[in-house]
Every structure is written in structure tokens, then in C-alpha cells.
C-alpha atoms as a PDB file:
ATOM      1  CA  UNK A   1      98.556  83.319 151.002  1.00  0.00           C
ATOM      2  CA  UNK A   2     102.081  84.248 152.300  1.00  0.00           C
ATOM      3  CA  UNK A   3     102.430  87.934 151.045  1.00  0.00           C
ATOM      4  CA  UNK A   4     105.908  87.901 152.368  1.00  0.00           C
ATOM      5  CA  UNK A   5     107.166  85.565 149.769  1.00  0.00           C
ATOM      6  CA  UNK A   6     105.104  87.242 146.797  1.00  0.00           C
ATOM      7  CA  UNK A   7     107.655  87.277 144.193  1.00  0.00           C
ATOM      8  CA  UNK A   8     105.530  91.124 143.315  1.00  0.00           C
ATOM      9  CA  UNK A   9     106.531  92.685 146.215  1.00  0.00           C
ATOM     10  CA  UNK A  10     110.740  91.642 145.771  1.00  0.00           C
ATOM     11  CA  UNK A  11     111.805  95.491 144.382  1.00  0.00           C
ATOM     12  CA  UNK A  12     108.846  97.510 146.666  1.00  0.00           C
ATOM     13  CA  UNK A  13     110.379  99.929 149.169  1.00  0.00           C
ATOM     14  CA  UNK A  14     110.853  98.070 152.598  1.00  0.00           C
ATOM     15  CA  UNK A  15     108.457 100.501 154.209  1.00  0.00           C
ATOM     16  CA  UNK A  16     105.634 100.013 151.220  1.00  0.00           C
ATOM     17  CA  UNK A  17     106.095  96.487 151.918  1.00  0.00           C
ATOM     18  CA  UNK A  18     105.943  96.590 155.949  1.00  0.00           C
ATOM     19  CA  UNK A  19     102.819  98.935 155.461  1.00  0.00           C
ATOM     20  CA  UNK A  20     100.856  96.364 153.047  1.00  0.00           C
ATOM     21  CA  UNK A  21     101.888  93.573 155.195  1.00  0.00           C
ATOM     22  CA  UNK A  22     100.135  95.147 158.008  1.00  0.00           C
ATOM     23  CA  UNK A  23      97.167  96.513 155.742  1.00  0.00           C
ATOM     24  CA  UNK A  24      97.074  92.491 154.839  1.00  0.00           C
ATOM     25  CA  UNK A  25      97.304  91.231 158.115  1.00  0.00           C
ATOM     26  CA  UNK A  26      94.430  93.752 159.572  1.00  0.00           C
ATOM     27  CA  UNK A  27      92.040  93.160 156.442  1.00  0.00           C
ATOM     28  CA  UNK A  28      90.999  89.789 157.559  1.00  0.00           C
ATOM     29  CA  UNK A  29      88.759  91.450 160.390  1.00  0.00           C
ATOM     30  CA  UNK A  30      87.497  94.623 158.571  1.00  0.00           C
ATOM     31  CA  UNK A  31      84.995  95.276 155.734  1.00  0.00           C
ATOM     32  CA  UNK A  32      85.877  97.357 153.128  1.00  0.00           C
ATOM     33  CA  UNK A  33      84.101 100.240 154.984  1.00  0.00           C
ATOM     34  CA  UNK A  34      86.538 100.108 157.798  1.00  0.00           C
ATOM     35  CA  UNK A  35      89.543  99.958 155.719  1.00  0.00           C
ATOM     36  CA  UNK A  36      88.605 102.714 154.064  1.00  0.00           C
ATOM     37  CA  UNK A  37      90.135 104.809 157.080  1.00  0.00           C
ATOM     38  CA  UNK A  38      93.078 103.347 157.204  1.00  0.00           C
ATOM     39  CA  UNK A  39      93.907 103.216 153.605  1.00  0.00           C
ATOM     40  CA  UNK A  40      93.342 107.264 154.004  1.00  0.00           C
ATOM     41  CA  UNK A  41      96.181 106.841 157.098  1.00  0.00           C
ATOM     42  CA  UNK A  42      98.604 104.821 154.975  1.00  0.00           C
ATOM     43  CA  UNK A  43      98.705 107.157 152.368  1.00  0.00           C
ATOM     44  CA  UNK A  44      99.015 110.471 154.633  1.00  0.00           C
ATOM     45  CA  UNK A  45     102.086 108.141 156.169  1.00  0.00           C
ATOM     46  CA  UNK A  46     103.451 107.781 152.997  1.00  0.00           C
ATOM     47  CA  UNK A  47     103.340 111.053 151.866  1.00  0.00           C
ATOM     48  CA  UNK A  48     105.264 112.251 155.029  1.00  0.00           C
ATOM     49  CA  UNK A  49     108.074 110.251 153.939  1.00  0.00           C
ATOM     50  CA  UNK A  50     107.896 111.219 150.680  1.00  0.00           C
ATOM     51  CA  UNK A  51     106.716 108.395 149.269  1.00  0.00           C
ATOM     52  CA  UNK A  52     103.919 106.681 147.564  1.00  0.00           C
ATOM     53  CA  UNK A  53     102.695 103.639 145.617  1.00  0.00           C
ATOM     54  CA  UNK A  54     103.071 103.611 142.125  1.00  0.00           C
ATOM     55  CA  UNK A  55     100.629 102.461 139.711  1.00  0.00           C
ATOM     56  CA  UNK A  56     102.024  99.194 139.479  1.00  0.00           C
ATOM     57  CA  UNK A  57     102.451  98.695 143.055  1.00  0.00           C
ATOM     58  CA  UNK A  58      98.922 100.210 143.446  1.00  0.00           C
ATOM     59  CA  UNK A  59      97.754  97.484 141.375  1.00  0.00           C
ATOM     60  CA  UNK A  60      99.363  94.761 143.566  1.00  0.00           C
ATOM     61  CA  UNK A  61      97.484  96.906 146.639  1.00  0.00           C
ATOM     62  CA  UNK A  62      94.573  96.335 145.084  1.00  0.00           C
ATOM     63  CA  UNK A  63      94.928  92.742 143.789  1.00  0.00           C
ATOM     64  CA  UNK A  64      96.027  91.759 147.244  1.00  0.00           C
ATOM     65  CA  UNK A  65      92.694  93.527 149.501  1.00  0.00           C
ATOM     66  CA  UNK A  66      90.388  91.506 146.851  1.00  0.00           C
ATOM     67  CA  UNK A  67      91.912  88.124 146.867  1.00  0.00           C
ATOM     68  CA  UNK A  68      91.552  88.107 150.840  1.00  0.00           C
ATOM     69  CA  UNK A  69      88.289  89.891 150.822  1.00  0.00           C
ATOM     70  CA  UNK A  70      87.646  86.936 148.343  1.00  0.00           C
ATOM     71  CA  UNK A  71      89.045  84.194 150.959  1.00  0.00           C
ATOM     72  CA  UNK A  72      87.077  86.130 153.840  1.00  0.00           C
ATOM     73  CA  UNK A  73      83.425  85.715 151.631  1.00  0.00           C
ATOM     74  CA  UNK A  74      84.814  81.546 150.772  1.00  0.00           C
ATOM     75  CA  UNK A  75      85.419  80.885 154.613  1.00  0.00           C
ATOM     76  CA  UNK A  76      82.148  82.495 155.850  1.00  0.00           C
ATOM     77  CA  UNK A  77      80.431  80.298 153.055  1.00  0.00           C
ATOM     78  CA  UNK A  78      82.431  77.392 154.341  1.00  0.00           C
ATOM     79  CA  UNK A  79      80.873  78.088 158.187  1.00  0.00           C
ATOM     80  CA  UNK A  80      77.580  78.333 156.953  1.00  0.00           C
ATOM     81  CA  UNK A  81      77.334  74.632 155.711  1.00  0.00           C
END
């Protein structure tokens, strides 16, 4: 999946954007358990700046952690046979 070009993530603040980006790229080695961490950090980052995700984008968060937690599960099937 290339998040850069998801059409859902055109209007999201550049920094929301650069922050799920690098949630994204750092997801493909974690478990949920060690995201949970850094989900906590993203949000205290936000909140310096004023800023957070709104449900919407929240949503797209959310959509985007379980379609490549989904891909991680397929591949690991995929080595096993």
C-alpha cells in the first residue's frame, strides 16, 4: 500500500500526515503491544502543537494500523508454507 498517495489523507494537516506515515512505516516490525507506546507519544506530540486527529482522520488511523497488521498476519502465513 502507498499511504502517500491515499486519496484520504489529501486535506490532513502536513504534520498528521508525516506522523502516520512514520506510525505506518514503523508498524510493520511491532505488535500492537509495542505500538501502543508510541501511539501514547504521537498524541502527547500532537497535543503540544495544538493539534489532534479528528474522528474522521482517527478512523483512517485506525483503518490504516489494521490493513497492515492484516498484510503482516498474510505474509507470515505466506512463510510458513
Amino acid at each position: 500500500m502507498n499511504l502517500q498517495n491515499d486519496p484520504r489523507l489529501k486535506n490532513m494537516h502536513p504534520l498528521k500526515r508525516e506522523i502516520l506515515l512514520r506510525l505506518s512505516n514503523s508498524q510493520s516490525t511491532m505488535t500492537p503491544e509495542q505500538m501502543l507506546p508510541q501511539l501514547m507519544e504521537i498524541n502527547q506530540e500532537l497535543q503540544k502543537r495544538d493539534l489532534s486527529f479528528s474522528r474522521s482522520e482517527s478512523e483512517i488511523v485506525l483503518d490504516v494500523l489494521s490493513e497492515m497488521h492484516f498484510l503482516q498476519k498474510i505474509n507470515m502465513i505466506k512463510s510458513m508454507l
